[in-house]
PDB file of N, CA and C in Angstrom:
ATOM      1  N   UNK A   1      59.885 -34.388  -7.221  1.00  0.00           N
ATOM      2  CA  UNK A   1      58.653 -33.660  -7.199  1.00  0.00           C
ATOM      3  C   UNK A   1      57.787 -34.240  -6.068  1.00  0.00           C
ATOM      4  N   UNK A   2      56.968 -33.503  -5.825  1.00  0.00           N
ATOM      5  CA  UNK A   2      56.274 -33.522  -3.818  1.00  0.00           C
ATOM      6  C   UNK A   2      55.189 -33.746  -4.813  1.00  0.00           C
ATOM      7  N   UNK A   3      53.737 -34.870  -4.569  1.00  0.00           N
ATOM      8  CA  UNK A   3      52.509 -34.482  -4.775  1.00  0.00           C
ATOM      9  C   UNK A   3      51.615 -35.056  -3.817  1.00  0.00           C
ATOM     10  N   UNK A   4      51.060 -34.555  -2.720  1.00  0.00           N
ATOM     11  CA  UNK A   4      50.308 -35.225  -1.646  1.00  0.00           C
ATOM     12  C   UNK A   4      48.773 -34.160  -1.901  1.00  0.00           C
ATOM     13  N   UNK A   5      47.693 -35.987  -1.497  1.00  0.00           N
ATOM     14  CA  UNK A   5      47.031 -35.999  -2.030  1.00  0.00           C
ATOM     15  C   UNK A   5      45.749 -35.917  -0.983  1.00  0.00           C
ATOM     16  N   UNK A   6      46.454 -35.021   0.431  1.00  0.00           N
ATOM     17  CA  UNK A   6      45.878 -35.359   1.221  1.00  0.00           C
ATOM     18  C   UNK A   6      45.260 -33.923   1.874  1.00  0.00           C
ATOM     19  N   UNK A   7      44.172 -33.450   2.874  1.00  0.00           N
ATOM     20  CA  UNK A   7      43.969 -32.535   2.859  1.00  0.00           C
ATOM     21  C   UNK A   7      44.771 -32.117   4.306  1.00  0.00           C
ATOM     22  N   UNK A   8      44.990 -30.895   3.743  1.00  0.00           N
ATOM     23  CA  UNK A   8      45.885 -30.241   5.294  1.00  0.00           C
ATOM     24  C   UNK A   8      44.717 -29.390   6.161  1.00  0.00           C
ATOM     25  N   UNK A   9      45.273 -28.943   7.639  1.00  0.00           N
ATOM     26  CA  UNK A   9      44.685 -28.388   8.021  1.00  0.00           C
ATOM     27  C   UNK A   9      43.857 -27.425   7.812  1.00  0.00           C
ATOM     28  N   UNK A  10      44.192 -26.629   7.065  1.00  0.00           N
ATOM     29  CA  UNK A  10      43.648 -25.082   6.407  1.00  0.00           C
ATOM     30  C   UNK A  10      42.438 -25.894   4.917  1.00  0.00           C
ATOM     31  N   UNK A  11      42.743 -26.759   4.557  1.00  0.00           N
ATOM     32  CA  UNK A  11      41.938 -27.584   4.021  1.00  0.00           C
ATOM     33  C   UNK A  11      40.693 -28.092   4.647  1.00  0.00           C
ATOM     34  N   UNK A  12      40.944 -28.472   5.813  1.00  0.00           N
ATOM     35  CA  UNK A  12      39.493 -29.389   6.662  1.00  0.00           C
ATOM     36  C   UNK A  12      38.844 -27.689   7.282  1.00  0.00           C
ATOM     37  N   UNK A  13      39.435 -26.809   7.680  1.00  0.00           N
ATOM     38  CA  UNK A  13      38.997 -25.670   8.258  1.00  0.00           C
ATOM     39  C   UNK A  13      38.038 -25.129   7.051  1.00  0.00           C
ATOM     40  N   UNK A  14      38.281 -25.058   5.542  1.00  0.00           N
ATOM     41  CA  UNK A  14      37.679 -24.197   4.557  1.00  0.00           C
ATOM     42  C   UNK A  14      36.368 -24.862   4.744  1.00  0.00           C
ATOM     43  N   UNK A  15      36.651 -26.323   4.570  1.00  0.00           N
ATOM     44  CA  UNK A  15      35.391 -27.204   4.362  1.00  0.00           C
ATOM     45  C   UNK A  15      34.360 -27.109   5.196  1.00  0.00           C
ATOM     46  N   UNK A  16      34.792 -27.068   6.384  1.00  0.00           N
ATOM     47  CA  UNK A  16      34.476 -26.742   7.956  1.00  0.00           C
ATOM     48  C   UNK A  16      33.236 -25.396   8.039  1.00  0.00           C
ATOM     49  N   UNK A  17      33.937 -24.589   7.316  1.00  0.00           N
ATOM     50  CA  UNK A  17      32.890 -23.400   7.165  1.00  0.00           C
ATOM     51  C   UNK A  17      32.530 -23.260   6.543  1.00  0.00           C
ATOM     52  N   UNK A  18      32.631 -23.981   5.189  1.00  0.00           N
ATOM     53  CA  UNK A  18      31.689 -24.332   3.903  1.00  0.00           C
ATOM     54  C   UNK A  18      30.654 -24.801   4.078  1.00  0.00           C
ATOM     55  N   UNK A  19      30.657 -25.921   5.238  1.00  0.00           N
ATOM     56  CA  UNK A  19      29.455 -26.868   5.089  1.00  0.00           C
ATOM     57  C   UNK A  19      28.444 -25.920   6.524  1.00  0.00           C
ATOM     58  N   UNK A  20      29.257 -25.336   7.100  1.00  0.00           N
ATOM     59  CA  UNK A  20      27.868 -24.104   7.979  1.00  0.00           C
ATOM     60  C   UNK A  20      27.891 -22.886   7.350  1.00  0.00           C
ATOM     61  N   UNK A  21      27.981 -22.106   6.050  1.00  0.00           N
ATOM     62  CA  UNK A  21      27.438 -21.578   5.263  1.00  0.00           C
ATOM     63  C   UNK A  21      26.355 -22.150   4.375  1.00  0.00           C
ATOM     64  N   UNK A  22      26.887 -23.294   3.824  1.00  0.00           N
ATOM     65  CA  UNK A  22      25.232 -23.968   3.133  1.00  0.00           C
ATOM     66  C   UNK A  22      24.254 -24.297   4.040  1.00  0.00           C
ATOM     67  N   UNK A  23      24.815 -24.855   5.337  1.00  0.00           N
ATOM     68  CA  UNK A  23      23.695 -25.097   6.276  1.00  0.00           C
ATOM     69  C   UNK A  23      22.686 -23.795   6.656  1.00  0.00           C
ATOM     70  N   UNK A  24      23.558 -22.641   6.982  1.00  0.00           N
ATOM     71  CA  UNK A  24      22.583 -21.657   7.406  1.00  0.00           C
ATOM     72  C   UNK A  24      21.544 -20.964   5.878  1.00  0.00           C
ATOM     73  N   UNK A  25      22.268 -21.303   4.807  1.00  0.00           N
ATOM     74  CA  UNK A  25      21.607 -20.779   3.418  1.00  0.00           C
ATOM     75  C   UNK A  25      20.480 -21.824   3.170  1.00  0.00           C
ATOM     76  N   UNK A  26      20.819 -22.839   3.377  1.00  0.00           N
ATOM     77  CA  UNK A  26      19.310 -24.135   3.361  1.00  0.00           C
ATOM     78  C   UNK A  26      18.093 -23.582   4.498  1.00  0.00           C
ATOM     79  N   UNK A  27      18.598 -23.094   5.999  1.00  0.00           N
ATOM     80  CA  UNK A  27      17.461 -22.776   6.566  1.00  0.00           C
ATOM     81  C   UNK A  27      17.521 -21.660   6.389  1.00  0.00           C
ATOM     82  N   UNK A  28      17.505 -20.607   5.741  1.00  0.00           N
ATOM     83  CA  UNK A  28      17.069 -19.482   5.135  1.00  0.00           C
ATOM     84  C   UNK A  28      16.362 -19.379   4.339  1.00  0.00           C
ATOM     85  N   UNK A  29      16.252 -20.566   3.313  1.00  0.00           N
ATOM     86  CA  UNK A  29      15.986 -21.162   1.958  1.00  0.00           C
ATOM     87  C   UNK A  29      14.316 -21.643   2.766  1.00  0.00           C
ATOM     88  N   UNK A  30      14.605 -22.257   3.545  1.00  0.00           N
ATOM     89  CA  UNK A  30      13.283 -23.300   4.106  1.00  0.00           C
ATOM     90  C   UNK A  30      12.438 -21.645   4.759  1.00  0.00           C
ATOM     91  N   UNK A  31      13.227 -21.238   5.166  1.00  0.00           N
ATOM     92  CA  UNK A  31      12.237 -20.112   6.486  1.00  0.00           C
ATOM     93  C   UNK A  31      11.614 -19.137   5.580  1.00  0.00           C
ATOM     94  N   UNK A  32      12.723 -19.158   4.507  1.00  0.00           N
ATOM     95  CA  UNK A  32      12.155 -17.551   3.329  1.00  0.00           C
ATOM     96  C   UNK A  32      10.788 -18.565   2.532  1.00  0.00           C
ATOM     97  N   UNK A  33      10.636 -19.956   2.176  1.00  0.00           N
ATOM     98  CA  UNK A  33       9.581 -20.362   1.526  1.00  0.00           C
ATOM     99  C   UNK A  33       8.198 -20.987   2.416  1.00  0.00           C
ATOM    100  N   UNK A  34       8.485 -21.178   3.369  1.00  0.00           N
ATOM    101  CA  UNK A  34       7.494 -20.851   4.992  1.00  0.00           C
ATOM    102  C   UNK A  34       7.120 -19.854   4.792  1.00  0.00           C
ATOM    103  N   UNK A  35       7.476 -18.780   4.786  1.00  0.00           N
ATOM    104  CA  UNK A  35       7.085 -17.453   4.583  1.00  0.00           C
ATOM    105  C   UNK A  35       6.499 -16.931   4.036  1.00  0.00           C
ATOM    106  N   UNK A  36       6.750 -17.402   2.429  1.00  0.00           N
ATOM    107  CA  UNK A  36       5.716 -16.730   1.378  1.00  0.00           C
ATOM    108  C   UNK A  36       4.816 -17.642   1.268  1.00  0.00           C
ATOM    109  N   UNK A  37       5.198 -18.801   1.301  1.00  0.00           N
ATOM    110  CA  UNK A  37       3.294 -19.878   1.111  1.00  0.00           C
ATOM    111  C   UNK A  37       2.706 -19.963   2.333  1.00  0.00           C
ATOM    112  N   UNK A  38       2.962 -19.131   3.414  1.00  0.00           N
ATOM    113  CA  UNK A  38       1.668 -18.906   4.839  1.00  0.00           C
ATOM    114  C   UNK A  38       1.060 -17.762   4.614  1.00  0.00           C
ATOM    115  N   UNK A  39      -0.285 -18.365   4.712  1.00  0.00           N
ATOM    116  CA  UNK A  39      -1.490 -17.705   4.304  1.00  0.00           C
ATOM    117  C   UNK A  39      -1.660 -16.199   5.668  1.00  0.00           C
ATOM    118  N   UNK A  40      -1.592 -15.156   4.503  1.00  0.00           N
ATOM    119  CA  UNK A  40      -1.867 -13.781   5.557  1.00  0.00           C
ATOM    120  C   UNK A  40      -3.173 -13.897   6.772  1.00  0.00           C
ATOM    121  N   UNK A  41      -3.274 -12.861   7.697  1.00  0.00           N
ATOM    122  CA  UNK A  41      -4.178 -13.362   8.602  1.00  0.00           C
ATOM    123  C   UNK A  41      -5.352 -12.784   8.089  1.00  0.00           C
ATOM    124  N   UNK A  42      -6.427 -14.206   7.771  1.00  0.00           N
ATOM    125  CA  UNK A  42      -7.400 -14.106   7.599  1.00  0.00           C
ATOM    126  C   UNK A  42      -8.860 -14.135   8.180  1.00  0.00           C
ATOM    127  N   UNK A  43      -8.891 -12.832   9.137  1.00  0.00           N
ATOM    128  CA  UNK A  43      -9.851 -13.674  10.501  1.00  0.00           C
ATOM    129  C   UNK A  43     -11.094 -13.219   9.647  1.00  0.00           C
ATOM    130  N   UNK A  44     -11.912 -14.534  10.221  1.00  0.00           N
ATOM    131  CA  UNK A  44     -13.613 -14.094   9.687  1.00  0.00           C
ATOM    132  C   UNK A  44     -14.076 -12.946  10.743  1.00  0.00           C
ATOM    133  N   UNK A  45     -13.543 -12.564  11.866  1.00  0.00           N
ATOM    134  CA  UNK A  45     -14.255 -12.264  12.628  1.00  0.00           C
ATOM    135  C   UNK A  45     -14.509 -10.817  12.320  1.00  0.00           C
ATOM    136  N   UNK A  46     -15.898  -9.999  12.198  1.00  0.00           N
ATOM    137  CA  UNK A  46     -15.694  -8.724  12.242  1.00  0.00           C
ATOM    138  C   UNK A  46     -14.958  -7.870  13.270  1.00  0.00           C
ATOM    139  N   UNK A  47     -14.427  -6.399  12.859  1.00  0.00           N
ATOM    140  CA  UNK A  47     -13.645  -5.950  13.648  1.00  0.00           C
ATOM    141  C   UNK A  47     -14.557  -5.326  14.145  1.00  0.00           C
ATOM    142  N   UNK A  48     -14.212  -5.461  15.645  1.00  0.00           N
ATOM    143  CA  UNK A  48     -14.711  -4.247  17.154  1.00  0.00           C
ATOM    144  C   UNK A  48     -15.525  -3.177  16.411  1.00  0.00           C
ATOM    145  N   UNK A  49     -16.757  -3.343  17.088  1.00  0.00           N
ATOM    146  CA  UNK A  49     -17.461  -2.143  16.800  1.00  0.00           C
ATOM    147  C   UNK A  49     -18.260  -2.033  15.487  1.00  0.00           C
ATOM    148  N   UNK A  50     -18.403  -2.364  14.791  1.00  0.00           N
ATOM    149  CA  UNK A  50     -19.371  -2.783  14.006  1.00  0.00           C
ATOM    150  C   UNK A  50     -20.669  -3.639  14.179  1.00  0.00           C
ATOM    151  N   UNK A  51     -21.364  -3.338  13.631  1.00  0.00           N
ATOM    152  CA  UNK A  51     -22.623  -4.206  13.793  1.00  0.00           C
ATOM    153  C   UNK A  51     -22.757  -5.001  12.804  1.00  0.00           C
ATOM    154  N   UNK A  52     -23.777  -6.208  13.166  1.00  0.00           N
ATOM    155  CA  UNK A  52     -24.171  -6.941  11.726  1.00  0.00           C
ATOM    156  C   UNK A  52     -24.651  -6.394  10.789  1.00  0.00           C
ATOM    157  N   UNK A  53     -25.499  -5.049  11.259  1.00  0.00           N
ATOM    158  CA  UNK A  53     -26.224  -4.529  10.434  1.00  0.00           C
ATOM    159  C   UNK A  53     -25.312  -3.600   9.376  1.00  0.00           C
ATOM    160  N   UNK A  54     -24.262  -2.989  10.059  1.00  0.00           N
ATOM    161  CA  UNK A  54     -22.918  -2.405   9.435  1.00  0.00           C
ATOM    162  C   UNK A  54     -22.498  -3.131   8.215  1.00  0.00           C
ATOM    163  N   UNK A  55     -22.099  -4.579   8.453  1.00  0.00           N
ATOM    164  CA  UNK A  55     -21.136  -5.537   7.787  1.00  0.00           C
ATOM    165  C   UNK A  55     -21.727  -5.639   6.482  1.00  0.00           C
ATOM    166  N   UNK A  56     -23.455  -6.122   6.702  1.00  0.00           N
ATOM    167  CA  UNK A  56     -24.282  -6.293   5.695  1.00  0.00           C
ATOM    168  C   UNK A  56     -24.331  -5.350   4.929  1.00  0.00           C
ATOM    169  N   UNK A  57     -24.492  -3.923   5.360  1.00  0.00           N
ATOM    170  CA  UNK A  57     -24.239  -2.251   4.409  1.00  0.00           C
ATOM    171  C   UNK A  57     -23.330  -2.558   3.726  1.00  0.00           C
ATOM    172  N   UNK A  58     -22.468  -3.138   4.579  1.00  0.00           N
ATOM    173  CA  UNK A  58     -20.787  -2.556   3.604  1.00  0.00           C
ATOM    174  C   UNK A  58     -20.558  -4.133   2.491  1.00  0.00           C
ATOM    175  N   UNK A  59     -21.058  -4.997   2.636  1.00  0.00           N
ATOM    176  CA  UNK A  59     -20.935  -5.822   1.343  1.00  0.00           C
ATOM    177  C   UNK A  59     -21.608  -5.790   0.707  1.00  0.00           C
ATOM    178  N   UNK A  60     -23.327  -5.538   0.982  1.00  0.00           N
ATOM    179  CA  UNK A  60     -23.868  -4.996  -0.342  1.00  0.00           C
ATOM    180  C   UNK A  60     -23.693  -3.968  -1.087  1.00  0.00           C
ATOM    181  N   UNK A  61     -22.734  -2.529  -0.302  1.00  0.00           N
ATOM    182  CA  UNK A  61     -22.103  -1.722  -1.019  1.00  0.00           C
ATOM    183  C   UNK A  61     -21.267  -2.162  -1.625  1.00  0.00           C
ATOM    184  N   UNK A  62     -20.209  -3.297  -1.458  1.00  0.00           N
ATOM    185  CA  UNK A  62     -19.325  -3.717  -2.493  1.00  0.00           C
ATOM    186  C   UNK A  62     -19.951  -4.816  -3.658  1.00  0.00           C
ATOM    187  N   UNK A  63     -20.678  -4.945  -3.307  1.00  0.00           N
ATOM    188  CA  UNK A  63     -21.503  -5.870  -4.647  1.00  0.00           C
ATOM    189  C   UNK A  63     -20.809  -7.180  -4.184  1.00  0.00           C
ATOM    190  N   UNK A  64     -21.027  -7.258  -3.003  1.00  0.00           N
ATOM    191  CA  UNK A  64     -20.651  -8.827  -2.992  1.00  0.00           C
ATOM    192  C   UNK A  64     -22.039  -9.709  -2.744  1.00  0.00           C
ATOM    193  N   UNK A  65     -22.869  -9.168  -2.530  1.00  0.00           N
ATOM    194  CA  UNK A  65     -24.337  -9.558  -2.551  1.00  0.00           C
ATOM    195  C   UNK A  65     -25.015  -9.016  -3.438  1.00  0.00           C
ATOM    196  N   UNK A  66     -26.425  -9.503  -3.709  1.00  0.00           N
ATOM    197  CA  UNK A  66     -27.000  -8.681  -4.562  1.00  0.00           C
ATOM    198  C   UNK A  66     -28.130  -8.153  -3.673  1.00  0.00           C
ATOM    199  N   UNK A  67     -29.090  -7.604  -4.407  1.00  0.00           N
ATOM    200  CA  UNK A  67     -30.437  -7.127  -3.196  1.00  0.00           C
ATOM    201  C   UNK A  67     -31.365  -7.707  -2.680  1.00  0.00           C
ATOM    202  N   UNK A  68     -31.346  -9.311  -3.587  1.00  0.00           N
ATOM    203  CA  UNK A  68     -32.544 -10.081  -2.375  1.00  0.00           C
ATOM    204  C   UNK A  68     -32.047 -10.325  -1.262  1.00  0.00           C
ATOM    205  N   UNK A  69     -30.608 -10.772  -1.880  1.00  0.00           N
ATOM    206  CA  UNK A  69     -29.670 -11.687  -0.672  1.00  0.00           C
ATOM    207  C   UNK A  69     -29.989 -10.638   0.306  1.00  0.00           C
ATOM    208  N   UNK A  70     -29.166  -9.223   0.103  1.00  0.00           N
ATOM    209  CA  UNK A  70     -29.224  -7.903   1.211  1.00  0.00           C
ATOM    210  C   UNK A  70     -30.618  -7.970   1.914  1.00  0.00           C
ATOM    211  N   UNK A  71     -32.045  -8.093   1.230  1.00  0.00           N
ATOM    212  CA  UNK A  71     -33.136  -7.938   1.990  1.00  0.00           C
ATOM    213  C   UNK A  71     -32.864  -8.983   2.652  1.00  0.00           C
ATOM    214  N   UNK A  72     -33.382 -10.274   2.104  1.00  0.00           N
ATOM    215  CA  UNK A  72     -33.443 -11.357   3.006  1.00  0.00           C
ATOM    216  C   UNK A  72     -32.887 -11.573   4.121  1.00  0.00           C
ATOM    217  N   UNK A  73     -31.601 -11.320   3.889  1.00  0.00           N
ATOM    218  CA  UNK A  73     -31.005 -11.351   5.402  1.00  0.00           C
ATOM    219  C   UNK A  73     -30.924  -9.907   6.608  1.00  0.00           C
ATOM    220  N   UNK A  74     -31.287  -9.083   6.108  1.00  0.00           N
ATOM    221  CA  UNK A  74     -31.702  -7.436   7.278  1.00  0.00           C
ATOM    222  C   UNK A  74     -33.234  -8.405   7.327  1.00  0.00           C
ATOM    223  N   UNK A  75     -33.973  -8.757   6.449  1.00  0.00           N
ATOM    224  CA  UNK A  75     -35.144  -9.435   7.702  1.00  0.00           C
ATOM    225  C   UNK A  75     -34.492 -10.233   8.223  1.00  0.00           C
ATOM    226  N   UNK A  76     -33.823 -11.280   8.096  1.00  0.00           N
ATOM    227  CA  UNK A  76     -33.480 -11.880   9.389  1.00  0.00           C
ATOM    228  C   UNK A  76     -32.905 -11.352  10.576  1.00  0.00           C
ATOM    229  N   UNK A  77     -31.713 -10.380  10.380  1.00  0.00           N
ATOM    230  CA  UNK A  77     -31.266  -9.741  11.363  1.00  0.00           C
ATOM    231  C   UNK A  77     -32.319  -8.809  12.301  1.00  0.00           C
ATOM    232  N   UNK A  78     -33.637  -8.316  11.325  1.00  0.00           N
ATOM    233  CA  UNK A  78     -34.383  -7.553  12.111  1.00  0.00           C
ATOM    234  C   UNK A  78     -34.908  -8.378  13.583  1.00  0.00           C
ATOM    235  N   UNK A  79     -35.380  -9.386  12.684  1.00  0.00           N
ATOM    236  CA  UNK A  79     -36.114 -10.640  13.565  1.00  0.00           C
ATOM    237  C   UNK A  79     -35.047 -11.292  14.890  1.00  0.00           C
ATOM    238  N   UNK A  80     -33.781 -11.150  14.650  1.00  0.00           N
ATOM    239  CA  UNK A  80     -32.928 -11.632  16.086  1.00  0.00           C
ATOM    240  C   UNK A  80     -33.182 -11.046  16.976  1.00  0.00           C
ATOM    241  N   UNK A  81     -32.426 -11.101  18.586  1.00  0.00           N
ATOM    242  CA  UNK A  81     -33.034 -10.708  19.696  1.00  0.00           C
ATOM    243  C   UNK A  81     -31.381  -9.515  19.709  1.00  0.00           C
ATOM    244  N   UNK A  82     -31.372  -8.564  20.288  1.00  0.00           N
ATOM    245  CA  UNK A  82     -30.410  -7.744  20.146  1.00  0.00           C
ATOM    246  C   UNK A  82     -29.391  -8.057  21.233  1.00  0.00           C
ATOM    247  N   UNK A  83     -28.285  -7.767  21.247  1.00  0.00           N
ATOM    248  CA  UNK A  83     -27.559  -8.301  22.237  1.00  0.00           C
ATOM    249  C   UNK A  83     -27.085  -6.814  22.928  1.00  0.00           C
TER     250      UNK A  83
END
């Protein structure tokens, strides 16, 4: 009876492409969880074409202010120099 305990060619070849299948599945693994925990783009900046006076309408329309806040600050904006 034959029992060798050793690996043959077609043996080191399986392994061979075993170990660059897990490799490319680990950075897939890393790039796919990069991915979901980076924060969407969050620019403060208002978009083109709007005014301050715009921005301020549209969050006190969403109730993200209330109405002193809204006055208080259209007087301030009244009071800036216009650009």
């Amino acid at each position: 009876m034959y029992y060798s305990d050793h690996m043959n060619g077609t043996d080191w070849a399986a392994m061979g492409i075993m170990m660059v299948f897990m490799l490319i599945l680990v950075l897939v693994v890393v790039w796919a969880i990069a991915q979901w925990t980076r924060p969407a783009d969050r620019s403060t900046a208002p978009p083109a074409g709007k005014s301050s006076r715009d921005i301020l309408d549209e969050r006190y329309a969403r109730g993200e202010i209330d109405k002193d806040e809204y006055q208080e600050r259209r007087r301030t904006l009244d009071h800036l120099p216009a650009r």
